[in-house]
PDB file of N, CA and C in Angstrom:
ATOM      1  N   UNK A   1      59.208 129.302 121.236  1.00  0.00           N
ATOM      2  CA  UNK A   1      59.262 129.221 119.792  1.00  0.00           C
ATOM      3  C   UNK A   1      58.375 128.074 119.318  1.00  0.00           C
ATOM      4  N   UNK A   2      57.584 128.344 118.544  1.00  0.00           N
ATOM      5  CA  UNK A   2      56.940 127.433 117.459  1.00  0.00           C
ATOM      6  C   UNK A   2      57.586 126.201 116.230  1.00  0.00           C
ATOM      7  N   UNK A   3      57.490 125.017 116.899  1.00  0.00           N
ATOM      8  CA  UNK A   3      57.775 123.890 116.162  1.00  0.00           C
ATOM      9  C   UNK A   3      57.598 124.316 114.994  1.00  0.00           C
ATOM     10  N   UNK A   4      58.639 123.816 113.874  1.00  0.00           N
ATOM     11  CA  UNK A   4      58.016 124.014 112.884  1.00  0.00           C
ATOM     12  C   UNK A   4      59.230 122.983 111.635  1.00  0.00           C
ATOM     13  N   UNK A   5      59.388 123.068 110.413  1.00  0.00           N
ATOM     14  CA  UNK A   5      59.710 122.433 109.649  1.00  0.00           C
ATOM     15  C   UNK A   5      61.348 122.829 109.779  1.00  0.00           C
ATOM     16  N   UNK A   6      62.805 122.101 109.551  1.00  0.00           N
ATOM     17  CA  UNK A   6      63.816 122.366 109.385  1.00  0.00           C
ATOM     18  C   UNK A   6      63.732 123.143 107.567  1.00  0.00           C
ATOM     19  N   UNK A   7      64.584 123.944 107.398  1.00  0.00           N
ATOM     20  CA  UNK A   7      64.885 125.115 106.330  1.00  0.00           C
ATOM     21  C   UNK A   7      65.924 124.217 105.781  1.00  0.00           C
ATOM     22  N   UNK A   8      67.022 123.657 106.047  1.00  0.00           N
ATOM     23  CA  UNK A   8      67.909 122.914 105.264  1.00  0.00           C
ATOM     24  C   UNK A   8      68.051 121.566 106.323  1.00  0.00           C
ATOM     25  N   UNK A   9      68.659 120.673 105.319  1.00  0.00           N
ATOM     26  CA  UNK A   9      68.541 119.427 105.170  1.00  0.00           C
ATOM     27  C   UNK A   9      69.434 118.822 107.329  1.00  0.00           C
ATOM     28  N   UNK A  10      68.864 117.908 107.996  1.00  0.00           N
ATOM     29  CA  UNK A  10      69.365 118.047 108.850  1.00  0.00           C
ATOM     30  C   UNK A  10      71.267 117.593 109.071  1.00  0.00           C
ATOM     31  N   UNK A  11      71.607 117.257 107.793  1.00  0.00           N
ATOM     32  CA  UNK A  11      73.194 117.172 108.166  1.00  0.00           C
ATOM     33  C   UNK A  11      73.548 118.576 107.990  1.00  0.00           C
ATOM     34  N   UNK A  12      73.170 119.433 107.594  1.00  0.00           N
ATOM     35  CA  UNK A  12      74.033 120.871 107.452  1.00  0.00           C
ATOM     36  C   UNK A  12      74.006 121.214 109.082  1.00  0.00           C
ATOM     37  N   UNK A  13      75.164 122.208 109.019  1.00  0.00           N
ATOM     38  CA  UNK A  13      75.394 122.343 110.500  1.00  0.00           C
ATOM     39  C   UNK A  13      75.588 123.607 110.587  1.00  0.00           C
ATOM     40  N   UNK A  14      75.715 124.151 109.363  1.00  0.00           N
ATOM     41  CA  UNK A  14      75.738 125.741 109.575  1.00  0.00           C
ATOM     42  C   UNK A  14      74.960 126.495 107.867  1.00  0.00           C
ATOM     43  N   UNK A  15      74.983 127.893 108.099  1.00  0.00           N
ATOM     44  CA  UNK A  15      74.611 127.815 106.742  1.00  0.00           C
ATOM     45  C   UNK A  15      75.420 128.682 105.828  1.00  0.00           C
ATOM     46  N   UNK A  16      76.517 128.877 106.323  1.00  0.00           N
ATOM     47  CA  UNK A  16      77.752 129.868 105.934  1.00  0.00           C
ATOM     48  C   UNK A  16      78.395 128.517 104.789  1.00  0.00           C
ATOM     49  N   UNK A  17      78.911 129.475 103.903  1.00  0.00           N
ATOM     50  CA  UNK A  17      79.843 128.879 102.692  1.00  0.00           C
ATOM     51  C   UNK A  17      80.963 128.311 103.638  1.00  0.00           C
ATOM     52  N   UNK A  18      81.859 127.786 102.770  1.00  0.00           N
ATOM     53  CA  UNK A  18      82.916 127.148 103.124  1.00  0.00           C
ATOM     54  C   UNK A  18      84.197 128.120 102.810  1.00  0.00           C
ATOM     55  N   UNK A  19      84.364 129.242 102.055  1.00  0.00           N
ATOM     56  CA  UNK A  19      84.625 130.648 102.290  1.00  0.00           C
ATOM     57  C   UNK A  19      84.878 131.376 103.047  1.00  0.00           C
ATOM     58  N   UNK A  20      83.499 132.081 104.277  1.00  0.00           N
ATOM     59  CA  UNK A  20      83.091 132.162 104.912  1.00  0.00           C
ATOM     60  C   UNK A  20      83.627 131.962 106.054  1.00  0.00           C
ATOM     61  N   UNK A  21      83.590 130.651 106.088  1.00  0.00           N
ATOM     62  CA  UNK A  21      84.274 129.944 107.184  1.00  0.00           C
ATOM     63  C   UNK A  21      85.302 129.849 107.335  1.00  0.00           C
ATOM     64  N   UNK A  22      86.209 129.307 106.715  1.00  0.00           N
ATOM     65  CA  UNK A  22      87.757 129.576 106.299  1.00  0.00           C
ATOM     66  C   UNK A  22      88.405 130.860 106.602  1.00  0.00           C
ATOM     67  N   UNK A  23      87.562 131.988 105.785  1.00  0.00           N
ATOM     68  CA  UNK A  23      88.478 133.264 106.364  1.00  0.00           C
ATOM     69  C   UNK A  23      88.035 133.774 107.627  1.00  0.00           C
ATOM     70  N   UNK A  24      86.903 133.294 108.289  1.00  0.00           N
ATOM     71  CA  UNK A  24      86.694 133.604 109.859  1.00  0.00           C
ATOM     72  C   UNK A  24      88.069 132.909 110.795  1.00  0.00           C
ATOM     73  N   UNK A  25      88.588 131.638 110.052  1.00  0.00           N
ATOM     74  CA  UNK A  25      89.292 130.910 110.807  1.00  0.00           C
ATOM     75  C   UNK A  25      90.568 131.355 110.724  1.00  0.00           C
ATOM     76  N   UNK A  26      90.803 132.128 109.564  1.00  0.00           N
ATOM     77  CA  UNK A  26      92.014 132.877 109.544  1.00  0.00           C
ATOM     78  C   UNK A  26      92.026 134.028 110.507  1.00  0.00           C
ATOM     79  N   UNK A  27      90.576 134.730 110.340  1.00  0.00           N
ATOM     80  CA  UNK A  27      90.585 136.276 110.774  1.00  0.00           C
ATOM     81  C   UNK A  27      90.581 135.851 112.377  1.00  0.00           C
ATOM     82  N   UNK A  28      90.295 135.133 112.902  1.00  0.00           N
ATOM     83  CA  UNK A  28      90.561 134.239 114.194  1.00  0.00           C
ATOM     84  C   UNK A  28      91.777 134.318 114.655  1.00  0.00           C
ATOM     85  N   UNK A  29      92.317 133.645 113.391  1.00  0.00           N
ATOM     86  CA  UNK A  29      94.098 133.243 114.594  1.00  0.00           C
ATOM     87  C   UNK A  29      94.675 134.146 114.426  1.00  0.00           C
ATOM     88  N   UNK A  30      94.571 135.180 113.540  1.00  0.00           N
ATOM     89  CA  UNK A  30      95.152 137.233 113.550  1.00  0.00           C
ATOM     90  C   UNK A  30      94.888 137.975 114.570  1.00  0.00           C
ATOM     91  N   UNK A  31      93.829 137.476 115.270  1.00  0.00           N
ATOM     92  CA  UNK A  31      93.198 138.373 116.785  1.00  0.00           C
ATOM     93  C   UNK A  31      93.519 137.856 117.625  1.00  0.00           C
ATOM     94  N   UNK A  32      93.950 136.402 117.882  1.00  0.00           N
ATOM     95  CA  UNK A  32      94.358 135.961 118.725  1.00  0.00           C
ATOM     96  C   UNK A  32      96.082 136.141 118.896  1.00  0.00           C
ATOM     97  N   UNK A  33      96.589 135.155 117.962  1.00  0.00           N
ATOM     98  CA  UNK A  33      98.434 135.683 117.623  1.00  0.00           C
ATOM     99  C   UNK A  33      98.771 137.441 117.808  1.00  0.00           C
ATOM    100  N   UNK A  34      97.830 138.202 117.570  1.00  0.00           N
ATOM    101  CA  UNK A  34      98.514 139.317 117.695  1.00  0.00           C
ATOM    102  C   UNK A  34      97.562 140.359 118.714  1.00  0.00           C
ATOM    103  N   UNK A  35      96.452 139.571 119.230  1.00  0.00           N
ATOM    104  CA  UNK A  35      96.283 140.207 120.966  1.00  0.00           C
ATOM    105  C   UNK A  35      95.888 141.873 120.313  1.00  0.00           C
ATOM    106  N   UNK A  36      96.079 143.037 121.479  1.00  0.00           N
ATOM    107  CA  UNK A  36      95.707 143.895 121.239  1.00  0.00           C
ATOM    108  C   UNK A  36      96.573 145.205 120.393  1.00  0.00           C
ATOM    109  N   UNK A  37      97.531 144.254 119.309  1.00  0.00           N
ATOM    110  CA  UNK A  37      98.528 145.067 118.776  1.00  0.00           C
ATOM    111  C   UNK A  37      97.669 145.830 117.345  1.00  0.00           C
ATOM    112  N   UNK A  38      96.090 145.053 117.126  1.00  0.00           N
ATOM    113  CA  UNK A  38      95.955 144.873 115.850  1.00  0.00           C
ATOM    114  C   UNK A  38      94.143 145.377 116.510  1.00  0.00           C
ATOM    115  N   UNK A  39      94.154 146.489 115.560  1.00  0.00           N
ATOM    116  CA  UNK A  39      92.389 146.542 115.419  1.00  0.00           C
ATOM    117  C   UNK A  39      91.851 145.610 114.779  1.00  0.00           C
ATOM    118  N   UNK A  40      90.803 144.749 115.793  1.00  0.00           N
ATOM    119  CA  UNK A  40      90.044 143.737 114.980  1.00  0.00           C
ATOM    120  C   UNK A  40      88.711 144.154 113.631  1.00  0.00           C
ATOM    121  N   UNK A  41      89.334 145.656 113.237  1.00  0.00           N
ATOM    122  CA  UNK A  41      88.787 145.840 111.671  1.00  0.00           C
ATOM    123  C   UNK A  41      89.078 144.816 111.019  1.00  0.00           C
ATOM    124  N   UNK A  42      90.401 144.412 110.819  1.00  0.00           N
ATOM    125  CA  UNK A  42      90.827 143.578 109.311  1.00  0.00           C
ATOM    126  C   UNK A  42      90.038 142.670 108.586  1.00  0.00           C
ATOM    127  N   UNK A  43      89.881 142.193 107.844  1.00  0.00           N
ATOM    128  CA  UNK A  43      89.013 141.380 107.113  1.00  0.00           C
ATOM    129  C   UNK A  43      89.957 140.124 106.307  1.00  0.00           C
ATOM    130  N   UNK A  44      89.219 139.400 105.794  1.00  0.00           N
ATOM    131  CA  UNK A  44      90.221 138.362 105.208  1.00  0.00           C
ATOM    132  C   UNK A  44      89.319 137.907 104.297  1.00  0.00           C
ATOM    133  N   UNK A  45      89.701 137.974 102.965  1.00  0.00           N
ATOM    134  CA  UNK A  45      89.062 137.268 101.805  1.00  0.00           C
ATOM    135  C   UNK A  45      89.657 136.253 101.093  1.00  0.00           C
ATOM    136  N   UNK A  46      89.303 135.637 100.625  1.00  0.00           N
ATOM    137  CA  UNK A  46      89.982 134.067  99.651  1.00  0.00           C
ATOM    138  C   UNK A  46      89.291 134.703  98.540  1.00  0.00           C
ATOM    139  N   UNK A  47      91.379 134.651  97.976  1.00  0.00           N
ATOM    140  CA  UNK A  47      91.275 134.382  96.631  1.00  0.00           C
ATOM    141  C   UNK A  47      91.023 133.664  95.498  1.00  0.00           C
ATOM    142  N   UNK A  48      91.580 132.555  96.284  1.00  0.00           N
ATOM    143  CA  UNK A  48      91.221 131.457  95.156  1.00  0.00           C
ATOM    144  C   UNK A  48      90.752 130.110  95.940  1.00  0.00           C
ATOM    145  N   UNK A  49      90.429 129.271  95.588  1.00  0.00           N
ATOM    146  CA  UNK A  49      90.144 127.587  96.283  1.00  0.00           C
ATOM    147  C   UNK A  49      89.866 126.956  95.239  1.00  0.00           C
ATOM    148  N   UNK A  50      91.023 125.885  95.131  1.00  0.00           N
ATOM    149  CA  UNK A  50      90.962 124.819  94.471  1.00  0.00           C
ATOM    150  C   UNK A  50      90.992 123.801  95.222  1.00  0.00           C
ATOM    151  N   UNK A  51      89.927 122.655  94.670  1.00  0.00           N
ATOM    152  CA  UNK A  51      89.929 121.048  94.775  1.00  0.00           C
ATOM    153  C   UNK A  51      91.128 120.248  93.528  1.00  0.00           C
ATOM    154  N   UNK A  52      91.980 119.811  95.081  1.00  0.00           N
ATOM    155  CA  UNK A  52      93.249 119.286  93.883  1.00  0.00           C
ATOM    156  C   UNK A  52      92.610 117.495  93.703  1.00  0.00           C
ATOM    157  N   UNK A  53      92.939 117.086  93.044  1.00  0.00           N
ATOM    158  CA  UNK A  53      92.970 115.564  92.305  1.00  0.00           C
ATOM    159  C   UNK A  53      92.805 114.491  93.598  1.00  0.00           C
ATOM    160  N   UNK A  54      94.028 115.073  94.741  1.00  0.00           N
ATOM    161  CA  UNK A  54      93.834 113.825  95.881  1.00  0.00           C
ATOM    162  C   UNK A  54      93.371 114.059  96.924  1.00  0.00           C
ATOM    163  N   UNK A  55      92.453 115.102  96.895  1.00  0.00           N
ATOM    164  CA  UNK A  55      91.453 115.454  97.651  1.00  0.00           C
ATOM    165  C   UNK A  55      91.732 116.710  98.444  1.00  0.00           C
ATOM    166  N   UNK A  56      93.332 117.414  97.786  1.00  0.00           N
ATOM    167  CA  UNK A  56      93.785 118.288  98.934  1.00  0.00           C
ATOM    168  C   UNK A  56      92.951 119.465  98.662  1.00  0.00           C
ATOM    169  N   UNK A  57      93.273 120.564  99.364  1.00  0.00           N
ATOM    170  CA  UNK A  57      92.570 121.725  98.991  1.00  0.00           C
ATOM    171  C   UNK A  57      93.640 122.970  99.115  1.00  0.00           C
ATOM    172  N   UNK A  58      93.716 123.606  98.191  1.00  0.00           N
ATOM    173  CA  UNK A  58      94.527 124.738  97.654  1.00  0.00           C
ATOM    174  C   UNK A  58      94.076 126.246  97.871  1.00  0.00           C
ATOM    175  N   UNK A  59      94.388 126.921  98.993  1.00  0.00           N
ATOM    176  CA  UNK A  59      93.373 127.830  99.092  1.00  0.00           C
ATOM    177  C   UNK A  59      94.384 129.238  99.352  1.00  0.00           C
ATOM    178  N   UNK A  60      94.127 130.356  98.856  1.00  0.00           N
ATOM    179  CA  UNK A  60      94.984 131.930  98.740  1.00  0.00           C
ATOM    180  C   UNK A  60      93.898 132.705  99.263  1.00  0.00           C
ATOM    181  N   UNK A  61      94.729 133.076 100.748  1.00  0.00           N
ATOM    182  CA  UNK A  61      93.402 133.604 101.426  1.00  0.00           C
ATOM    183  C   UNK A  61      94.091 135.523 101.464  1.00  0.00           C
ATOM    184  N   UNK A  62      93.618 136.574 101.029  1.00  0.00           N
ATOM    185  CA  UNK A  62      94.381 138.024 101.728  1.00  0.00           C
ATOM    186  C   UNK A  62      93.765 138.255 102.671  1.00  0.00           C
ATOM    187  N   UNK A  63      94.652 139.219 103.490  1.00  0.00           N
ATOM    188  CA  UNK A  63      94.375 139.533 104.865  1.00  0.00           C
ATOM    189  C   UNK A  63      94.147 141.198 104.558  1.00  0.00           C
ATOM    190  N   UNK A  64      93.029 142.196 104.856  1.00  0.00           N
ATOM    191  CA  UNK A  64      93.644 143.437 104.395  1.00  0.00           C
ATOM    192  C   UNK A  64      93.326 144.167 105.176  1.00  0.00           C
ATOM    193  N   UNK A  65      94.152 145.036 105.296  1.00  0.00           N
ATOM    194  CA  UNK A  65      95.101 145.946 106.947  1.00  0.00           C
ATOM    195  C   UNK A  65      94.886 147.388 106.208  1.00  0.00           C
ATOM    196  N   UNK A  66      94.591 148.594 106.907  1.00  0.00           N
ATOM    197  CA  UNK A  66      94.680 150.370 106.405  1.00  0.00           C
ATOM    198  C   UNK A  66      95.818 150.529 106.095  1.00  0.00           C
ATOM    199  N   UNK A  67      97.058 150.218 106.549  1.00  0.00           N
ATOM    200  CA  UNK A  67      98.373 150.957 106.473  1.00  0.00           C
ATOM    201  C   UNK A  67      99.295 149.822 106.877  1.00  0.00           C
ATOM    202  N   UNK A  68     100.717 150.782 106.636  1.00  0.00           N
ATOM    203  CA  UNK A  68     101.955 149.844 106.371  1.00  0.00           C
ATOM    204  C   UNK A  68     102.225 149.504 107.746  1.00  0.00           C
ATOM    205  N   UNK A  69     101.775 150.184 108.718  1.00  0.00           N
ATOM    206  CA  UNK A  69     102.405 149.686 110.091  1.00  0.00           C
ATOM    207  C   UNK A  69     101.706 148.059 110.600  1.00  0.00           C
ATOM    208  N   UNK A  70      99.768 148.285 109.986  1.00  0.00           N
ATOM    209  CA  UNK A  70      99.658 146.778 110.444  1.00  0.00           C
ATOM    210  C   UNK A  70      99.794 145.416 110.063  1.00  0.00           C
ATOM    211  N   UNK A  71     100.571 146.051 108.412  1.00  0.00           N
ATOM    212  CA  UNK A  71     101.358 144.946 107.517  1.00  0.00           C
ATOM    213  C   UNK A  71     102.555 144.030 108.211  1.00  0.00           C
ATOM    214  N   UNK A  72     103.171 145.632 108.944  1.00  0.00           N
ATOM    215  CA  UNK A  72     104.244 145.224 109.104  1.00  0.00           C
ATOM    216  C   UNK A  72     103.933 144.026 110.940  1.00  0.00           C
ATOM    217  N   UNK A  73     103.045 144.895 111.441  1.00  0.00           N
ATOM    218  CA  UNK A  73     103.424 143.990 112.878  1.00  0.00           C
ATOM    219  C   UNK A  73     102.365 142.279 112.210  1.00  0.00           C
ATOM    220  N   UNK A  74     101.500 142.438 111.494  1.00  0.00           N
ATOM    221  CA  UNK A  74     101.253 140.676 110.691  1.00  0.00           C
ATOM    222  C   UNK A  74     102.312 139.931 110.268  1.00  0.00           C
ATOM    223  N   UNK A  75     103.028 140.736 109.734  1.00  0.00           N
ATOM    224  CA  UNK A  75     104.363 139.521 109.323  1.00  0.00           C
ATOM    225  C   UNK A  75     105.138 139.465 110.458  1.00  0.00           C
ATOM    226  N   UNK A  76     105.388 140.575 110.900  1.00  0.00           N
ATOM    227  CA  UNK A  76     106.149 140.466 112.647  1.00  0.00           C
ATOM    228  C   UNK A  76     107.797 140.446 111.833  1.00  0.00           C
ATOM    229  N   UNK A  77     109.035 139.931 113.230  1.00  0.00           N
ATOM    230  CA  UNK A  77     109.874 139.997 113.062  1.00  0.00           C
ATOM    231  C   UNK A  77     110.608 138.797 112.100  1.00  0.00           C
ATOM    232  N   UNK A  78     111.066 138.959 111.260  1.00  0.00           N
ATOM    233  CA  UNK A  78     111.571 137.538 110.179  1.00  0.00           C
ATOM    234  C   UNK A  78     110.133 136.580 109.955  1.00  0.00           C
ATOM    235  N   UNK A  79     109.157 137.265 109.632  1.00  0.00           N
ATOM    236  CA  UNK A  79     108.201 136.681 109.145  1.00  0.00           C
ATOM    237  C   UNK A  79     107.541 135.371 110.719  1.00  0.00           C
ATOM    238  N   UNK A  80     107.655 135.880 111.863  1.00  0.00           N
ATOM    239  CA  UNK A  80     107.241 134.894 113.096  1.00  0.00           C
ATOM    240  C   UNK A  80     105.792 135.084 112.606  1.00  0.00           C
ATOM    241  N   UNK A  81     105.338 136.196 112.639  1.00  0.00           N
ATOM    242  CA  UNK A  81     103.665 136.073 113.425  1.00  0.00           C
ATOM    243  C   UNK A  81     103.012 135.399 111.792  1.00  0.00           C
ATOM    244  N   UNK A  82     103.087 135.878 111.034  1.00  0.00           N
ATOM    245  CA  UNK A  82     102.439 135.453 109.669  1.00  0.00           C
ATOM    246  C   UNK A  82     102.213 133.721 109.576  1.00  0.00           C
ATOM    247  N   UNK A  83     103.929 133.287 109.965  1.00  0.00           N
ATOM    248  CA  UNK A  83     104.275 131.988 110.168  1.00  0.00           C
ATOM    249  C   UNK A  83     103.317 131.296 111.149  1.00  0.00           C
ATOM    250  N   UNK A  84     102.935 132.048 112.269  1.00  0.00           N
ATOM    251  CA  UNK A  84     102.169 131.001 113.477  1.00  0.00           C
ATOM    252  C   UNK A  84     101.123 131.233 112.915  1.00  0.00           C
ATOM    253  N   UNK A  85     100.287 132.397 112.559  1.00  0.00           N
ATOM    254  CA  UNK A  85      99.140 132.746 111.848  1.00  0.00           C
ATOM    255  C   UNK A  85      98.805 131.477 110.651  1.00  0.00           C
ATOM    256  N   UNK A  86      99.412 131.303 109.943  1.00  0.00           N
ATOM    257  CA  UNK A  86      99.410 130.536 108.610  1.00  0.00           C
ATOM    258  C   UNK A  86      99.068 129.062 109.417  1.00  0.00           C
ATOM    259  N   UNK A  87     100.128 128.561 110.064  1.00  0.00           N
ATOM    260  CA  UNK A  87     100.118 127.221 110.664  1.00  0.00           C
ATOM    261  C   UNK A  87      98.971 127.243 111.668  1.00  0.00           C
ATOM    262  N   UNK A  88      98.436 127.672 112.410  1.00  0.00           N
ATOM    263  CA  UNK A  88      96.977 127.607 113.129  1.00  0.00           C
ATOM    264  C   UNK A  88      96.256 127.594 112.230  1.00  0.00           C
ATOM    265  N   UNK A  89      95.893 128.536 111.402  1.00  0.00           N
ATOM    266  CA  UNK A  89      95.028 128.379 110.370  1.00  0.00           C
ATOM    267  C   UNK A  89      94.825 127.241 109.732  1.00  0.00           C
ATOM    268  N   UNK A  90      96.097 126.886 109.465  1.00  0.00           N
ATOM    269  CA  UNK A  90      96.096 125.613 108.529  1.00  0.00           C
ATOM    270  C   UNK A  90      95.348 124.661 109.368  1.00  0.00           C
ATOM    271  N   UNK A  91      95.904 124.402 110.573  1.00  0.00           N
ATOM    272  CA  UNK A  91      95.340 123.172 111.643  1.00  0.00           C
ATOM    273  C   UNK A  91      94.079 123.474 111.597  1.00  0.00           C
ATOM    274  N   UNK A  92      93.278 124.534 112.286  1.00  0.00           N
ATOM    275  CA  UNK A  92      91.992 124.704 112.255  1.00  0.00           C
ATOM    276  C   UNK A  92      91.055 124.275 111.104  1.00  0.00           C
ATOM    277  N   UNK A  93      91.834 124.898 110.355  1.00  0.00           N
ATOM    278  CA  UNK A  93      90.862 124.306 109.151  1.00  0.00           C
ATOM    279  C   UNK A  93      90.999 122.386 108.729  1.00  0.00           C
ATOM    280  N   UNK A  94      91.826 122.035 108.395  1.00  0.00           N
ATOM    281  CA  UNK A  94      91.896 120.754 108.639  1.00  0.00           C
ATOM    282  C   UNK A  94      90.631 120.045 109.630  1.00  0.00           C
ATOM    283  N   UNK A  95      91.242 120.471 110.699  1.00  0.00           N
ATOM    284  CA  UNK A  95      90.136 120.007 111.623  1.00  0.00           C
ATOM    285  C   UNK A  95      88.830 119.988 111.613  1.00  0.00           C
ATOM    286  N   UNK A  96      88.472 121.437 110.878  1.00  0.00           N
ATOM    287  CA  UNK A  96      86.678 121.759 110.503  1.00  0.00           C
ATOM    288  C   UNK A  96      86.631 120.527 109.355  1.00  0.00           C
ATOM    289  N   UNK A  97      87.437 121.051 108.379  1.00  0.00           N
ATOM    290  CA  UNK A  97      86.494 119.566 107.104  1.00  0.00           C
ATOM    291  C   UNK A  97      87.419 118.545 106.719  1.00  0.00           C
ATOM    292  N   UNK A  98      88.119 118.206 107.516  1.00  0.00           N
ATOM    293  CA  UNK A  98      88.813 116.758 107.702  1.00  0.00           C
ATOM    294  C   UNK A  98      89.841 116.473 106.026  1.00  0.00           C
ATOM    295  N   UNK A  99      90.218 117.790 105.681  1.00  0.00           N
ATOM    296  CA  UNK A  99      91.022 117.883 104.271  1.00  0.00           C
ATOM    297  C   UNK A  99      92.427 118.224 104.606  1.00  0.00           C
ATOM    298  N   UNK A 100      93.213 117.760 103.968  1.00  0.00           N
ATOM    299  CA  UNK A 100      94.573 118.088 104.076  1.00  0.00           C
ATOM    300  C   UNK A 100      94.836 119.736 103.543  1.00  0.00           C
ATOM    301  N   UNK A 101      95.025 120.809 103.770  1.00  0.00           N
ATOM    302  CA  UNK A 101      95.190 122.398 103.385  1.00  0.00           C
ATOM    303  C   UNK A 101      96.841 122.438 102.785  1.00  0.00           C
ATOM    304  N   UNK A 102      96.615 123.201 101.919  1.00  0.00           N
ATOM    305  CA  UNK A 102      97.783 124.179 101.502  1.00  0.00           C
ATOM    306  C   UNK A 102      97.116 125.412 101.827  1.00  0.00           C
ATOM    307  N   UNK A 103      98.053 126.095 102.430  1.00  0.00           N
ATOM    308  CA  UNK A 103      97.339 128.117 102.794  1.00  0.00           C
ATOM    309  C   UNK A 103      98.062 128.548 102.532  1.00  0.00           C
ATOM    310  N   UNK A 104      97.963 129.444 101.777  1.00  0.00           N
ATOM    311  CA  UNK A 104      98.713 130.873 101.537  1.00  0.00           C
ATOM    312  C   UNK A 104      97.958 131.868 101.383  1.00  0.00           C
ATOM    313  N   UNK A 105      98.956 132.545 102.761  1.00  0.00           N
ATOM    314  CA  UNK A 105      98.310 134.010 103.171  1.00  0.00           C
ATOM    315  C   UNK A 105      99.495 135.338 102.381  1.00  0.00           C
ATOM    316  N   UNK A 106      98.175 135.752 102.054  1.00  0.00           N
ATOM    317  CA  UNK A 106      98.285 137.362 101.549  1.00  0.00           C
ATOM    318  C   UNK A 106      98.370 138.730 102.674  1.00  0.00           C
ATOM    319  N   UNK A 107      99.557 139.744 102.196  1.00  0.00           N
ATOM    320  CA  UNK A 107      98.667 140.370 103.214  1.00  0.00           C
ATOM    321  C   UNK A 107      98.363 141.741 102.185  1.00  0.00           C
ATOM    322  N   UNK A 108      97.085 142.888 102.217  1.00  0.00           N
ATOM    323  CA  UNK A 108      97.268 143.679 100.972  1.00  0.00           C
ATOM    324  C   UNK A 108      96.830 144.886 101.856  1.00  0.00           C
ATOM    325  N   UNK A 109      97.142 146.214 101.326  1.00  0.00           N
ATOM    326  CA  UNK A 109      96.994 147.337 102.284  1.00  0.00           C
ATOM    327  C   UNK A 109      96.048 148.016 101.290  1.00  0.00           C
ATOM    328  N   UNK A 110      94.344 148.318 102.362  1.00  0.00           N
ATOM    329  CA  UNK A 110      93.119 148.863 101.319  1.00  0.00           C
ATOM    330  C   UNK A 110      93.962 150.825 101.017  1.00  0.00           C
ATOM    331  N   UNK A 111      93.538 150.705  99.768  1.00  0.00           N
ATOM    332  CA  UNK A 111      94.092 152.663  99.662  1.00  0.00           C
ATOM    333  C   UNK A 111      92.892 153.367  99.338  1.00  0.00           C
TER     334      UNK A 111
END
């Protein structure tokens, strides 16, 4: 490859939104927590993201599944898998941009 000029500035480290990234990190711990129960179709979009006042970040991410059966094994039994899902997520993300998270996961069935 041919030397040539950097395209963005050298602290960027990726060139994906912060969006982007976030719901990969969700759509992550859904393939992992639930192994081969779950076609890795699903997708995950953020609804909303807010920057709160003390720096936290407020973010409503949906998860969206074909039908009621892969609603149902995401939330799992008394809400387990949603619960470990949510809390990895949360950690992961923390960890990427060093912000304290509120997450709340959606889950919505495409018709």
């Amino acid at each position: 490859m041919p030397e040539c000029n950097h395209i963005y500035p050298k602290i960027y480290t990726t060139a994906n939104s912060h969006f982007f990234t976030i719901s990969e990190i969700i759509r992550k711990e859904c393939l992992l927590c639930l192994g081969d129960e779950l076609p890795s179709i699903i997708k995950v979009s953020i609804e909303s993201f807010q920057k709160m006042n003390v720096g936290d970040w407020k973010i409503r991410a949906i998860i969206h599944v074909d039908n009621l059966g892969q609603k149902k094994i995401i939330i799992g039994h008394k809400g387990k898998n949603i619960k470990k899902i949510s809390m990895l997520s949360r950690y992961n993300i923390r960890r990427k941009f060093n912000k304290k998270i509120h997450l709340f996961l959606w889950i919505k069935i495409n018709i």
